[in-house]
PDB file of N, CA and C in Angstrom:
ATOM      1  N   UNK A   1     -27.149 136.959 -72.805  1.00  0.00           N
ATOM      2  CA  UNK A   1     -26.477 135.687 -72.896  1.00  0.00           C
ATOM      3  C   UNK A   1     -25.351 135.828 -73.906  1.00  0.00           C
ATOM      4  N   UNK A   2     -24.019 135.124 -73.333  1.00  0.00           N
ATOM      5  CA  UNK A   2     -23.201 135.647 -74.415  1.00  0.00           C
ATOM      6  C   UNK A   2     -22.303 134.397 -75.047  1.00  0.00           C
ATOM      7  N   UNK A   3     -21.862 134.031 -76.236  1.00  0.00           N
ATOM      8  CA  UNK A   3     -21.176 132.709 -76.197  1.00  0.00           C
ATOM      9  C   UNK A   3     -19.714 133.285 -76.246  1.00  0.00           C
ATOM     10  N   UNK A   4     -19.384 134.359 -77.045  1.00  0.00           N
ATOM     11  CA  UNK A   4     -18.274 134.786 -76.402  1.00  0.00           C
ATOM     12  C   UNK A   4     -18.304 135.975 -75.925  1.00  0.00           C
ATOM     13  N   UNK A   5     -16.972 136.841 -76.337  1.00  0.00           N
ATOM     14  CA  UNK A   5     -17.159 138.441 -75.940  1.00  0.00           C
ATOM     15  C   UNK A   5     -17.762 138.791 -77.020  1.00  0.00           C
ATOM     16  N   UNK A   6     -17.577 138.666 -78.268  1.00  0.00           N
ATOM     17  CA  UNK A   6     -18.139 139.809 -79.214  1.00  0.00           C
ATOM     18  C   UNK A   6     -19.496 139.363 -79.719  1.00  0.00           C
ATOM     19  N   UNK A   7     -19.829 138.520 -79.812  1.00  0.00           N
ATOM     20  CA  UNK A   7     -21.020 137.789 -80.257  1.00  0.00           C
ATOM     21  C   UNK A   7     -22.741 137.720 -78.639  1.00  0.00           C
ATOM     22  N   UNK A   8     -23.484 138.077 -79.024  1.00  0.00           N
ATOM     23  CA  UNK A   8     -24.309 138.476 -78.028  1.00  0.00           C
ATOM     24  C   UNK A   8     -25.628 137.196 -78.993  1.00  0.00           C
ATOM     25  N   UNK A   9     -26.373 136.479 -77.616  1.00  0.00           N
ATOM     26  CA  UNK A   9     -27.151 135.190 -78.470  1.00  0.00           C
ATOM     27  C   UNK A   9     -28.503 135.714 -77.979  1.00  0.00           C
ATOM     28  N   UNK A  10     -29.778 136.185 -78.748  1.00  0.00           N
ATOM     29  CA  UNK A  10     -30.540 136.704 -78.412  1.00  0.00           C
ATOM     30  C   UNK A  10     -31.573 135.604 -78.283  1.00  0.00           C
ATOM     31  N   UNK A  11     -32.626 135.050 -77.045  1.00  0.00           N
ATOM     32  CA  UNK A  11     -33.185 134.301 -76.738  1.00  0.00           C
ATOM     33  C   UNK A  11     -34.189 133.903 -77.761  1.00  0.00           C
ATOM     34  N   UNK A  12     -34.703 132.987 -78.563  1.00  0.00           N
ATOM     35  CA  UNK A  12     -35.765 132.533 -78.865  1.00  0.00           C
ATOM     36  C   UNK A  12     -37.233 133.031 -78.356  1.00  0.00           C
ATOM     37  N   UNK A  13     -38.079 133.084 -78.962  1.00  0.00           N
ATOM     38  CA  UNK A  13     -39.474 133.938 -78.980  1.00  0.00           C
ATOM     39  C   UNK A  13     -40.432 132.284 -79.080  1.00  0.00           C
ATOM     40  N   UNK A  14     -41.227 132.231 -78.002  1.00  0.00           N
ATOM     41  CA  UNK A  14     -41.756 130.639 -78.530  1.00  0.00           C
ATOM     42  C   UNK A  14     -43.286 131.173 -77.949  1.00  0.00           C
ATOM     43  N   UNK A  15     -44.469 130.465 -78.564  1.00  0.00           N
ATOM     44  CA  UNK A  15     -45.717 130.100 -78.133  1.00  0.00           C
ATOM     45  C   UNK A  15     -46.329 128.979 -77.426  1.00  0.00           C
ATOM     46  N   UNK A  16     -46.555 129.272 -76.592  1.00  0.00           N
ATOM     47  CA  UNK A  16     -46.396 127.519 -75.522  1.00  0.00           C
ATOM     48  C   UNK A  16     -48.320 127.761 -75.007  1.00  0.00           C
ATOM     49  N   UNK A  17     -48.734 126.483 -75.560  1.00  0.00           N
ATOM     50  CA  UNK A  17     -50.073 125.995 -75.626  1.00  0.00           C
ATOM     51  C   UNK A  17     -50.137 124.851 -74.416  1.00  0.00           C
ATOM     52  N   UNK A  18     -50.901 125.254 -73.066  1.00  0.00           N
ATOM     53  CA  UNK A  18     -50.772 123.893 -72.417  1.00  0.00           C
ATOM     54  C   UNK A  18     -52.546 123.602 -72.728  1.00  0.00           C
ATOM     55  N   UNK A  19     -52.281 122.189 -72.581  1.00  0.00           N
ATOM     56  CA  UNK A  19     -53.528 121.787 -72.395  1.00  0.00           C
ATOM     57  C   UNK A  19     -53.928 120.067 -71.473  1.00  0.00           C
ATOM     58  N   UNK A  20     -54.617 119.653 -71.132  1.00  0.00           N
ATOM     59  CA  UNK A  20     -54.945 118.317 -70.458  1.00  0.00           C
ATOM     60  C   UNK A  20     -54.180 117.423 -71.287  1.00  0.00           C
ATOM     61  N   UNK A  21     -53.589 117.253 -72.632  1.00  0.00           N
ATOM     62  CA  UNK A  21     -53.215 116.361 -73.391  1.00  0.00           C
ATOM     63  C   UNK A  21     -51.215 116.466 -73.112  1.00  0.00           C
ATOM     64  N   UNK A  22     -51.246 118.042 -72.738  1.00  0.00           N
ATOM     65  CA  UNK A  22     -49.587 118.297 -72.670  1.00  0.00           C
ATOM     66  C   UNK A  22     -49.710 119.510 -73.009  1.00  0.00           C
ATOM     67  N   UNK A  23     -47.980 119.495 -73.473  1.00  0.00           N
ATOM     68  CA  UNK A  23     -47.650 121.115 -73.759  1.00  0.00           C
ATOM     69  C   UNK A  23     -46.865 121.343 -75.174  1.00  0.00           C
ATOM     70  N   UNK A  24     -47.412 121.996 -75.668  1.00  0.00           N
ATOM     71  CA  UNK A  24     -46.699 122.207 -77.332  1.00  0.00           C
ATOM     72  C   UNK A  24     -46.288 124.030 -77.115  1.00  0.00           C
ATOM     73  N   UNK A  25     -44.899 123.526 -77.751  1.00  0.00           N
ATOM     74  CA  UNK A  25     -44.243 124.939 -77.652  1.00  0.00           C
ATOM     75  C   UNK A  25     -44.054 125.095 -79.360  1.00  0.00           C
ATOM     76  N   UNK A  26     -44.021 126.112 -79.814  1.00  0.00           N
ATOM     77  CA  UNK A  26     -44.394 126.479 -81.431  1.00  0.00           C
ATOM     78  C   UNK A  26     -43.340 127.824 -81.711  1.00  0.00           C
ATOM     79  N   UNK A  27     -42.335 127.765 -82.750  1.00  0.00           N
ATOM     80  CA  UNK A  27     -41.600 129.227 -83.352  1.00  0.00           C
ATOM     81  C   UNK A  27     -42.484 130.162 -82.963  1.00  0.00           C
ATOM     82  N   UNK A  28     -42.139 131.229 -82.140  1.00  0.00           N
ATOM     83  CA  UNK A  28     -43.030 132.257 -82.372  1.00  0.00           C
ATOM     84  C   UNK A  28     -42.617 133.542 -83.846  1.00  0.00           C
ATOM     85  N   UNK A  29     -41.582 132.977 -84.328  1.00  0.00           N
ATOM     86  CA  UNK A  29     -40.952 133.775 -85.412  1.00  0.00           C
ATOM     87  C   UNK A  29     -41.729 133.659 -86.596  1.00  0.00           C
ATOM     88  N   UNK A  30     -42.649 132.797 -87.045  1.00  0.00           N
ATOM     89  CA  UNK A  30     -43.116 132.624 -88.515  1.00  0.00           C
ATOM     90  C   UNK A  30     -44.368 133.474 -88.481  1.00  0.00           C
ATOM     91  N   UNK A  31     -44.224 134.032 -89.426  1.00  0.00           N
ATOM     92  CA  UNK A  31     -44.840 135.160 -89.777  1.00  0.00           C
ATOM     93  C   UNK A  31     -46.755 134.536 -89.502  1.00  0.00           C
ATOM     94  N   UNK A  32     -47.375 133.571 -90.752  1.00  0.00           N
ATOM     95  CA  UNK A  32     -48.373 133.686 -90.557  1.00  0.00           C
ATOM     96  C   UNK A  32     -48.979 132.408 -90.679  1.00  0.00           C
ATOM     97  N   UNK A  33     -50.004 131.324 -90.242  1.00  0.00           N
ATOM     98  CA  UNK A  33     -50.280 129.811 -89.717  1.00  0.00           C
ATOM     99  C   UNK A  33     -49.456 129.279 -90.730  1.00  0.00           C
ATOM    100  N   UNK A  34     -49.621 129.714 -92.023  1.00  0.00           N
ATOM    101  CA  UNK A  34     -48.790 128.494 -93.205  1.00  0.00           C
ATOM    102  C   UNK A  34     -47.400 128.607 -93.381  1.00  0.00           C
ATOM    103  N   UNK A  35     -46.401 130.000 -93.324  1.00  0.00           N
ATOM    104  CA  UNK A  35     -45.783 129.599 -93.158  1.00  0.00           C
ATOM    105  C   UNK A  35     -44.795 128.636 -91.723  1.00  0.00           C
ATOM    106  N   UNK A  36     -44.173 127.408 -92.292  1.00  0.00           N
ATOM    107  CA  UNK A  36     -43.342 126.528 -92.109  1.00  0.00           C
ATOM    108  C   UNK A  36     -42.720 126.428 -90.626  1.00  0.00           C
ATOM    109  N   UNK A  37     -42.293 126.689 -89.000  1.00  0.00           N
ATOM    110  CA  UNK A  37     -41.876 126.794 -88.695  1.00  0.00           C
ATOM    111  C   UNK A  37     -40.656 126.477 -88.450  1.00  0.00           C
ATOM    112  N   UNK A  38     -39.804 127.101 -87.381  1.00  0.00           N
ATOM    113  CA  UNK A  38     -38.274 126.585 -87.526  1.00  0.00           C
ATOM    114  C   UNK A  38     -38.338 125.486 -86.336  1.00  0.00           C
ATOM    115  N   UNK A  39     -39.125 125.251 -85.278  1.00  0.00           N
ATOM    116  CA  UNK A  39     -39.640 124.535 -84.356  1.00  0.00           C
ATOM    117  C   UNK A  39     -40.982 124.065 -83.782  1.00  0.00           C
ATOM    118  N   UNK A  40     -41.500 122.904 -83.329  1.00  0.00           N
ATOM    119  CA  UNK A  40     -43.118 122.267 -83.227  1.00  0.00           C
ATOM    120  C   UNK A  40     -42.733 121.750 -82.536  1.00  0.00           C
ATOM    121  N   UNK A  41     -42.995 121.481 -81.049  1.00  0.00           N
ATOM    122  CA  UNK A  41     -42.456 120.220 -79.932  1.00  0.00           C
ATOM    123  C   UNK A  41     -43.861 120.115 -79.135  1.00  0.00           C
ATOM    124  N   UNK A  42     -44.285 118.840 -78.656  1.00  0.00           N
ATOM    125  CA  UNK A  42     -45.366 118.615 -78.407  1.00  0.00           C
ATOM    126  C   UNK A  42     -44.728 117.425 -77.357  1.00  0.00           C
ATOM    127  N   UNK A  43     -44.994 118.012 -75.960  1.00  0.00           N
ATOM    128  CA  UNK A  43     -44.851 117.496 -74.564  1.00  0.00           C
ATOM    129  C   UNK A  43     -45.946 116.654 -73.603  1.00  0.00           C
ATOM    130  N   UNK A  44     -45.783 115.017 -74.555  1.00  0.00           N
ATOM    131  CA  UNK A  44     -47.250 114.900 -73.614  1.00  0.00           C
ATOM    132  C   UNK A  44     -47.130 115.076 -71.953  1.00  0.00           C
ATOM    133  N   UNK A  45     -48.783 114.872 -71.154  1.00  0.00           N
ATOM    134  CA  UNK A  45     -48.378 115.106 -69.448  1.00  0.00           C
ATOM    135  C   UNK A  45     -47.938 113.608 -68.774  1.00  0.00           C
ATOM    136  N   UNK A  46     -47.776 112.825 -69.925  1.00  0.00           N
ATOM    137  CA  UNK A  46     -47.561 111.211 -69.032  1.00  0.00           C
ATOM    138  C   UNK A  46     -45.867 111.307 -68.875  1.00  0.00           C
ATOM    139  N   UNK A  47     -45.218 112.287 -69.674  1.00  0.00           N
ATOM    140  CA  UNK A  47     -44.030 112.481 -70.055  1.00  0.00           C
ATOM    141  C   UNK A  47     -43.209 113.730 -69.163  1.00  0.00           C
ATOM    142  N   UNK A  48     -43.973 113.922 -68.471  1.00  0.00           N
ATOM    143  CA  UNK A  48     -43.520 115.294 -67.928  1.00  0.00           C
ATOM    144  C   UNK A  48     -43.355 114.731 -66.232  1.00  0.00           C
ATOM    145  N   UNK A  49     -42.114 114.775 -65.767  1.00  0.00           N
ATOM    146  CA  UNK A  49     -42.097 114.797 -64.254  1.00  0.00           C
ATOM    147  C   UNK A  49     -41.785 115.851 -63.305  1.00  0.00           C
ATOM    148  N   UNK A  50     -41.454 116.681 -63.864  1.00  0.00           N
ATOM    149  CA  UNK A  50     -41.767 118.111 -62.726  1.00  0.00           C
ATOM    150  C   UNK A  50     -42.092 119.335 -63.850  1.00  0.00           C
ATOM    151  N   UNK A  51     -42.270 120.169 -63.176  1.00  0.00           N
ATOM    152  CA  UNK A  51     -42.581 121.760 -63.191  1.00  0.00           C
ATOM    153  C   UNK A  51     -42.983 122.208 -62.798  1.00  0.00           C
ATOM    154  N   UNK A  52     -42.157 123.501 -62.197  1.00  0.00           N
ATOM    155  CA  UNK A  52     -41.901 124.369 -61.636  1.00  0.00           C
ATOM    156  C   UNK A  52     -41.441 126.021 -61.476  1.00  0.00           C
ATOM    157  N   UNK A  53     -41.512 127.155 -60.714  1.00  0.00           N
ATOM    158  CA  UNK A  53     -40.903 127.888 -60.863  1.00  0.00           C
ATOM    159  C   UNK A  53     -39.832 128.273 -60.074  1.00  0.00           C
ATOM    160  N   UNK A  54     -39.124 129.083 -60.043  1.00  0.00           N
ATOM    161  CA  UNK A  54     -37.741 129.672 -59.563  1.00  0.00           C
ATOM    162  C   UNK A  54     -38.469 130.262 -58.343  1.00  0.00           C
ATOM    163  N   UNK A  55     -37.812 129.548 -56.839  1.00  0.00           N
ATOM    164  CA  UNK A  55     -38.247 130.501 -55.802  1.00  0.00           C
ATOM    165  C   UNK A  55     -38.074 131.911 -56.042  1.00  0.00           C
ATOM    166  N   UNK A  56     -37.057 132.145 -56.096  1.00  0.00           N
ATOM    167  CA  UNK A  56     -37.024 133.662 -56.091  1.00  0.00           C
ATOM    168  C   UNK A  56     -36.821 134.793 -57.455  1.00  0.00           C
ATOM    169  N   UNK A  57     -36.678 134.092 -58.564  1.00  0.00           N
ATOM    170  CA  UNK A  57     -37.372 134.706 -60.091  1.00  0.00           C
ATOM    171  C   UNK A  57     -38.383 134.478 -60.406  1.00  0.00           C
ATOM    172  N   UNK A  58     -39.101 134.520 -60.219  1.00  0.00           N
ATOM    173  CA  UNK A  58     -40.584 134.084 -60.954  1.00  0.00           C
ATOM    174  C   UNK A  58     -40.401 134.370 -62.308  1.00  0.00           C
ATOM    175  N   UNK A  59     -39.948 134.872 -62.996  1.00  0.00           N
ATOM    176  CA  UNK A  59     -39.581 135.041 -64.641  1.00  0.00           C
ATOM    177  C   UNK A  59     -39.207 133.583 -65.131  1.00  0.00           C
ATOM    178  N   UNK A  60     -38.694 132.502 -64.412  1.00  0.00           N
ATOM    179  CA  UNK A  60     -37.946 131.549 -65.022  1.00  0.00           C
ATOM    180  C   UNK A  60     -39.050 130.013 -64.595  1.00  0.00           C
ATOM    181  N   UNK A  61     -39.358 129.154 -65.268  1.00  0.00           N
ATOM    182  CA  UNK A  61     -40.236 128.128 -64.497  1.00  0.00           C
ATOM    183  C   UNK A  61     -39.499 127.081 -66.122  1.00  0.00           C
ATOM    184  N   UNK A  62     -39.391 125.681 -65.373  1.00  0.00           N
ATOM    185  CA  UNK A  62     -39.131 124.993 -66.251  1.00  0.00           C
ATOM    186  C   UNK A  62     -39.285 123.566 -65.833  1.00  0.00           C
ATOM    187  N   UNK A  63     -39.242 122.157 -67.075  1.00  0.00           N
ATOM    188  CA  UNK A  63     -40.276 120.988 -66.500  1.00  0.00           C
ATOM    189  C   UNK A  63     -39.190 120.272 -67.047  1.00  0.00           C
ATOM    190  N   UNK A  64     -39.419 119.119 -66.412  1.00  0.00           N
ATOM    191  CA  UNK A  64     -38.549 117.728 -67.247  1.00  0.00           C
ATOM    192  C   UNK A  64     -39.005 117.163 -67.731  1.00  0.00           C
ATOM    193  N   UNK A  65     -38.779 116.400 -69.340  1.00  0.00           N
ATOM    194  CA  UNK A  65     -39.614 115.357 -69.893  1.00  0.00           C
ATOM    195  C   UNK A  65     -38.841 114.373 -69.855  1.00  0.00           C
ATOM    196  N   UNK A  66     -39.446 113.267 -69.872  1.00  0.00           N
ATOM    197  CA  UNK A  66     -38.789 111.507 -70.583  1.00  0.00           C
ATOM    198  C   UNK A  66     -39.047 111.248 -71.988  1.00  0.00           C
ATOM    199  N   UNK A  67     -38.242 111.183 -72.550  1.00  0.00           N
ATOM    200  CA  UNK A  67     -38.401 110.393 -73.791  1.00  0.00           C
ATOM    201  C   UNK A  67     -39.380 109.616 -74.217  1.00  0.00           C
ATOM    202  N   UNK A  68     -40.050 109.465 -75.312  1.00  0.00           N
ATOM    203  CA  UNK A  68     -41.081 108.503 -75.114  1.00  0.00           C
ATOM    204  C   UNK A  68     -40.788 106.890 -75.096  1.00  0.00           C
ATOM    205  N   UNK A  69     -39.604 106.989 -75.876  1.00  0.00           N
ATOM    206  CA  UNK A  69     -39.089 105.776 -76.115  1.00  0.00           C
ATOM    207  C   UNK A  69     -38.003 105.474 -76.009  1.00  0.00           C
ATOM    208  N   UNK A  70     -37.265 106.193 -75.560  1.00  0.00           N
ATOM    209  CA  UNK A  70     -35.472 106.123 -74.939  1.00  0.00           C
ATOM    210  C   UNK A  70     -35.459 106.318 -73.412  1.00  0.00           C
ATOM    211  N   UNK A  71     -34.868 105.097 -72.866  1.00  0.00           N
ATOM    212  CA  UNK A  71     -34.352 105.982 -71.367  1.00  0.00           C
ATOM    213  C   UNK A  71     -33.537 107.908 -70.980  1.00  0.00           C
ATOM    214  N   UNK A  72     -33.754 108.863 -71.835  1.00  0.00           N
ATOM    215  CA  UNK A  72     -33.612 109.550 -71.718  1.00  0.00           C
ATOM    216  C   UNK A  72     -34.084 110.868 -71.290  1.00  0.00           C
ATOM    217  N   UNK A  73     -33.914 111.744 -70.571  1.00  0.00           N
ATOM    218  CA  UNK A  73     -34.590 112.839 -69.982  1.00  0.00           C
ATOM    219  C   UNK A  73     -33.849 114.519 -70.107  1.00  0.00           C
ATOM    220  N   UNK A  74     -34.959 115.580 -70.687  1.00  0.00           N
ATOM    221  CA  UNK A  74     -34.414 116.517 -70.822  1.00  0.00           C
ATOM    222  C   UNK A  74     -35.087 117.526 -70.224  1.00  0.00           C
ATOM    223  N   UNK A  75     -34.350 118.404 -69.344  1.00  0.00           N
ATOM    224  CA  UNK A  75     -34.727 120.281 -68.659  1.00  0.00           C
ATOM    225  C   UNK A  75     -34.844 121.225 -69.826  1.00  0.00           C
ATOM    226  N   UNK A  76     -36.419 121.658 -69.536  1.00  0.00           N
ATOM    227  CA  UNK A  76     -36.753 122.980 -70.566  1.00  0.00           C
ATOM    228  C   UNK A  76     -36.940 124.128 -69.311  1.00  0.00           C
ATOM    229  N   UNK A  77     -36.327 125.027 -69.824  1.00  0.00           N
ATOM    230  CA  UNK A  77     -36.103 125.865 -69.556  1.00  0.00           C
ATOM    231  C   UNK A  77     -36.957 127.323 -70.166  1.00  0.00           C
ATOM    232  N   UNK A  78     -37.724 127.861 -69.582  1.00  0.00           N
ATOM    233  CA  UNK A  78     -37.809 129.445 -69.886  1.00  0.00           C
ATOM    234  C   UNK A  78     -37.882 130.553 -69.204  1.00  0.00           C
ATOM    235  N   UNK A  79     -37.732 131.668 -69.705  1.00  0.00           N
ATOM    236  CA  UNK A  79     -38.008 133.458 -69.446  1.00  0.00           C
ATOM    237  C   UNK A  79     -39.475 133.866 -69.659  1.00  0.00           C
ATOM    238  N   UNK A  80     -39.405 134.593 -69.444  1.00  0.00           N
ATOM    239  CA  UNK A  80     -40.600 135.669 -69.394  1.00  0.00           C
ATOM    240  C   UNK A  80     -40.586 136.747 -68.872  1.00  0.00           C
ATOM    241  N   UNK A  81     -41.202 137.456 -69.737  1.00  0.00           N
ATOM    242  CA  UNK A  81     -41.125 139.382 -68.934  1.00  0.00           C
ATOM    243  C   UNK A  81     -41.732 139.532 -67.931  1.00  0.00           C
ATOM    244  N   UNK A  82     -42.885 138.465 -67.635  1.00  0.00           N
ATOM    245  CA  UNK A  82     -43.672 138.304 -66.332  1.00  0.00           C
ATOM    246  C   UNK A  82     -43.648 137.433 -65.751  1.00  0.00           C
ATOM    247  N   UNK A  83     -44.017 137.353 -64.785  1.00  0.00           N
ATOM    248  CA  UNK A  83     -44.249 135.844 -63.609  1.00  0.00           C
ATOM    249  C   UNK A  83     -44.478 135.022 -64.842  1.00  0.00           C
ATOM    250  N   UNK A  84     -44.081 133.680 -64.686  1.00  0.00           N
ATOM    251  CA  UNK A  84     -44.008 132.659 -64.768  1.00  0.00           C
ATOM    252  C   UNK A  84     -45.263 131.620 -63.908  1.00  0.00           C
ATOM    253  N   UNK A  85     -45.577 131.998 -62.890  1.00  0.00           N
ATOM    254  CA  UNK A  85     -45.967 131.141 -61.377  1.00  0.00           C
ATOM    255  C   UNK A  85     -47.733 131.195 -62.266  1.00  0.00           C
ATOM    256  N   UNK A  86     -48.587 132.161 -63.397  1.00  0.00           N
ATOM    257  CA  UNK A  86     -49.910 131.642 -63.979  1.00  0.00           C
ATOM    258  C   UNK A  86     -49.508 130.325 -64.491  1.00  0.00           C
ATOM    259  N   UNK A  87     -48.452 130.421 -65.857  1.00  0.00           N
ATOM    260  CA  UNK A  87     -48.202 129.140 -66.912  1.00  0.00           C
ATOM    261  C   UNK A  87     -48.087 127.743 -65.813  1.00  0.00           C
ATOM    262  N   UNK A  88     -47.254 127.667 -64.628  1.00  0.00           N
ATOM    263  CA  UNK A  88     -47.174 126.525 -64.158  1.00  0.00           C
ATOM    264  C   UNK A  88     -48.662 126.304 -63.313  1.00  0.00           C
ATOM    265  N   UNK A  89     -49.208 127.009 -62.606  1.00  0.00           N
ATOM    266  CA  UNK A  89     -50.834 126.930 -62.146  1.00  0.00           C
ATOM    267  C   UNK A  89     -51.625 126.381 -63.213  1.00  0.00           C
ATOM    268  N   UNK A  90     -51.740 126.960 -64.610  1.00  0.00           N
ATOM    269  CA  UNK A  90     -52.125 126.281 -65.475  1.00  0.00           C
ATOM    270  C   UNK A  90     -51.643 124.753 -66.144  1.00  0.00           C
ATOM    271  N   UNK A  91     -50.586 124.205 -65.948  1.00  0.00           N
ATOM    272  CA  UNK A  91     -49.930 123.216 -66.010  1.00  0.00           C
ATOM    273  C   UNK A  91     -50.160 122.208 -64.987  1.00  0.00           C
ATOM    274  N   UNK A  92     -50.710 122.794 -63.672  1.00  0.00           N
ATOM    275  CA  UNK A  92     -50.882 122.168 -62.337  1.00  0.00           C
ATOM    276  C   UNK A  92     -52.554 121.398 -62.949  1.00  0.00           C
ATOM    277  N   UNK A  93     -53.256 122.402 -63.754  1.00  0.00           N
ATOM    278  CA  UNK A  93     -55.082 122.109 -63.333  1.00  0.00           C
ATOM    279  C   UNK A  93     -54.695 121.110 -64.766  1.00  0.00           C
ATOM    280  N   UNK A  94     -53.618 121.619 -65.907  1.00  0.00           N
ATOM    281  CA  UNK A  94     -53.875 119.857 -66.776  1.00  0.00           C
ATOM    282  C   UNK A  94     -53.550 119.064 -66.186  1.00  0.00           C
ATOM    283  N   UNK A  95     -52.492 118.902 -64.916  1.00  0.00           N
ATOM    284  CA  UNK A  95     -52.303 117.508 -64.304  1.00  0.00           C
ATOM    285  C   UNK A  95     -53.583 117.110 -64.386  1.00  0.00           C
ATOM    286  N   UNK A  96     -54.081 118.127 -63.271  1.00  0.00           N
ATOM    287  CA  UNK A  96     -55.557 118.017 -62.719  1.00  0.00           C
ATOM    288  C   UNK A  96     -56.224 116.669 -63.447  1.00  0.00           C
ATOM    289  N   UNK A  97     -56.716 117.839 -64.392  1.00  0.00           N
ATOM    290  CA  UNK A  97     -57.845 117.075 -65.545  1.00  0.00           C
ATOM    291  C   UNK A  97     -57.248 115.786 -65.780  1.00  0.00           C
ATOM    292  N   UNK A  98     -56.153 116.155 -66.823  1.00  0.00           N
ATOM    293  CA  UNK A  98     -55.715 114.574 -66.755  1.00  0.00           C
ATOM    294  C   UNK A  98     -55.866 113.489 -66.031  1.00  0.00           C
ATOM    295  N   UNK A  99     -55.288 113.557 -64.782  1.00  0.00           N
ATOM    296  CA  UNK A  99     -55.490 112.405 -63.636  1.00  0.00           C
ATOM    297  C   UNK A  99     -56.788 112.329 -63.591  1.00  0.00           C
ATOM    298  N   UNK A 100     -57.833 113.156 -63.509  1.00  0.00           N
ATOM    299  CA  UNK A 100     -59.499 112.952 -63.617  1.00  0.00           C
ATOM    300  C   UNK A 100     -59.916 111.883 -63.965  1.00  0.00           C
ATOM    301  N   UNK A 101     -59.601 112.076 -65.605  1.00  0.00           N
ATOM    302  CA  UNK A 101     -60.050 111.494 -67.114  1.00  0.00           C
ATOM    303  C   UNK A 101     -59.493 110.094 -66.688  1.00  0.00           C
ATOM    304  N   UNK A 102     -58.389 109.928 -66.407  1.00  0.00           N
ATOM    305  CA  UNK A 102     -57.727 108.744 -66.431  1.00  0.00           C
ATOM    306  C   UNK A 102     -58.403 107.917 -65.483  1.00  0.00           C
ATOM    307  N   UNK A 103     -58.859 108.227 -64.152  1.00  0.00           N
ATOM    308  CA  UNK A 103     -59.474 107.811 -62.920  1.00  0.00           C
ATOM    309  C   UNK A 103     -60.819 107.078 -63.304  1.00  0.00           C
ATOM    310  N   UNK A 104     -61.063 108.257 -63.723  1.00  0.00           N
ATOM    311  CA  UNK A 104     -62.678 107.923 -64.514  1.00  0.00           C
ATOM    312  C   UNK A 104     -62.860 106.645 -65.816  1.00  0.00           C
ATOM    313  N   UNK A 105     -61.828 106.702 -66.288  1.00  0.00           N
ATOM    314  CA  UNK A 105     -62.149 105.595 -67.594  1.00  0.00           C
ATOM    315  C   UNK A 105     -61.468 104.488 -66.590  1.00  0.00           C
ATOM    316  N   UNK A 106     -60.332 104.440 -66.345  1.00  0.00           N
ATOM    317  CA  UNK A 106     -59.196 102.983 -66.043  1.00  0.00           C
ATOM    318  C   UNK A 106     -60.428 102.581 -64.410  1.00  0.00           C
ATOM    319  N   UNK A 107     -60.850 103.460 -63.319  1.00  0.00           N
ATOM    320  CA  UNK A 107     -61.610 103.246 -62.499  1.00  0.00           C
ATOM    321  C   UNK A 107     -62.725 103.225 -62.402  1.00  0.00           C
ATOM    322  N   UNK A 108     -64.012 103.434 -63.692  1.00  0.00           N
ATOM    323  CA  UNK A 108     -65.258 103.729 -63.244  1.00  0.00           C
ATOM    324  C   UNK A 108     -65.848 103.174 -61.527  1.00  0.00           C
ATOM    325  N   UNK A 109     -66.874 103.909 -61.189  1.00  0.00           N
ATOM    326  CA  UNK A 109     -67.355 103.802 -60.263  1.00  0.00           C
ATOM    327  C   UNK A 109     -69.029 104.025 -60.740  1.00  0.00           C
ATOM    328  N   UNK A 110     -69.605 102.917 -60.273  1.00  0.00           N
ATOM    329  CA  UNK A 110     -70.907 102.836 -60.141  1.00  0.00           C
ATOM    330  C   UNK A 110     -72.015 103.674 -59.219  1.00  0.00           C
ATOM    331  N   UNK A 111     -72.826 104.067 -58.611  1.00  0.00           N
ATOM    332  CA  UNK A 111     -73.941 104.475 -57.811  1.00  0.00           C
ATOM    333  C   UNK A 111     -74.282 102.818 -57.478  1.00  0.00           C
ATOM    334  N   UNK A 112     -74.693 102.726 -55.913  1.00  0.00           N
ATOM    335  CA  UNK A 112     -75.604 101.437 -55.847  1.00  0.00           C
ATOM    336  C   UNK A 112     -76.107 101.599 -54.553  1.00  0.00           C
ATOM    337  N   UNK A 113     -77.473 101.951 -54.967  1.00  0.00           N
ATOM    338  CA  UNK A 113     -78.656 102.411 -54.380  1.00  0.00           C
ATOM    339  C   UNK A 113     -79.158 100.795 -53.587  1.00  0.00           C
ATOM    340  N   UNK A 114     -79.404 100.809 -52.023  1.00  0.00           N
ATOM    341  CA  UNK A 114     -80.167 100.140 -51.326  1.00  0.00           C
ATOM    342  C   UNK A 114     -81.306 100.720 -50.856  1.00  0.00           C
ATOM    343  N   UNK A 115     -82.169  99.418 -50.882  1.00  0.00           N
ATOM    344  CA  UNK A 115     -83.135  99.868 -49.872  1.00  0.00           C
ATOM    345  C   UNK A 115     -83.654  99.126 -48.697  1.00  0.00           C
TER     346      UNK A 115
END
């Protein structure tokens, strides 16, 4: 990636945690838990309206969020040295869960046994 000719912009190194709650992407640059990072972003899944990967890169898969509180919406974007197409499968089964959990509390459903 280049911003001009002489200057070369070497990609960011990140740790991306999905889970049923969302997705938190974390500096992968800081050395060790205490020190400080240079970035912490935490993506809930009520906030997320797509993701996906690149038909034909599988290296590249990226999601859209909404703002939580602004009409606004932003494309994340990433690389990888490998497929991409596990992280979004895994992103697919927190929909999953999520929608579960949610079904289950906002809908309970009873058993009701006749005889």
């Amino acid at each position: 990636m280049y911003k001009n000719h002489e200057e070369i912009i070497v990609p960011q190194t990140v740790l991306m945690e999905v889970s049923f709650r969302g997705i938190h992407v974390i500096d992968k640059r800081r050395k060790n838990f205490f020190q400080c990072p240079t970035f912490d972003f935490f993506y809930s899944l009520q906030n997320i309206s797509f993701c996906g990967v690149h038909p034909k890169q599988l290296k590249y898969f990226g999601f859209i969020t909404k703002h939580p509180l602004l009409p606004r919406f932003a494309c994340h974007v990433f690389l990888s040295s490998q497929s991409t197409q596990p992280i979004v499968e895994s992103i697919g089964r927190a929909f999953k869960r999520s929608y579960d959990e949610y079904m289950a509390f906002a809908h309970p459903t009873e058993d009701i046994y006749l005889e």
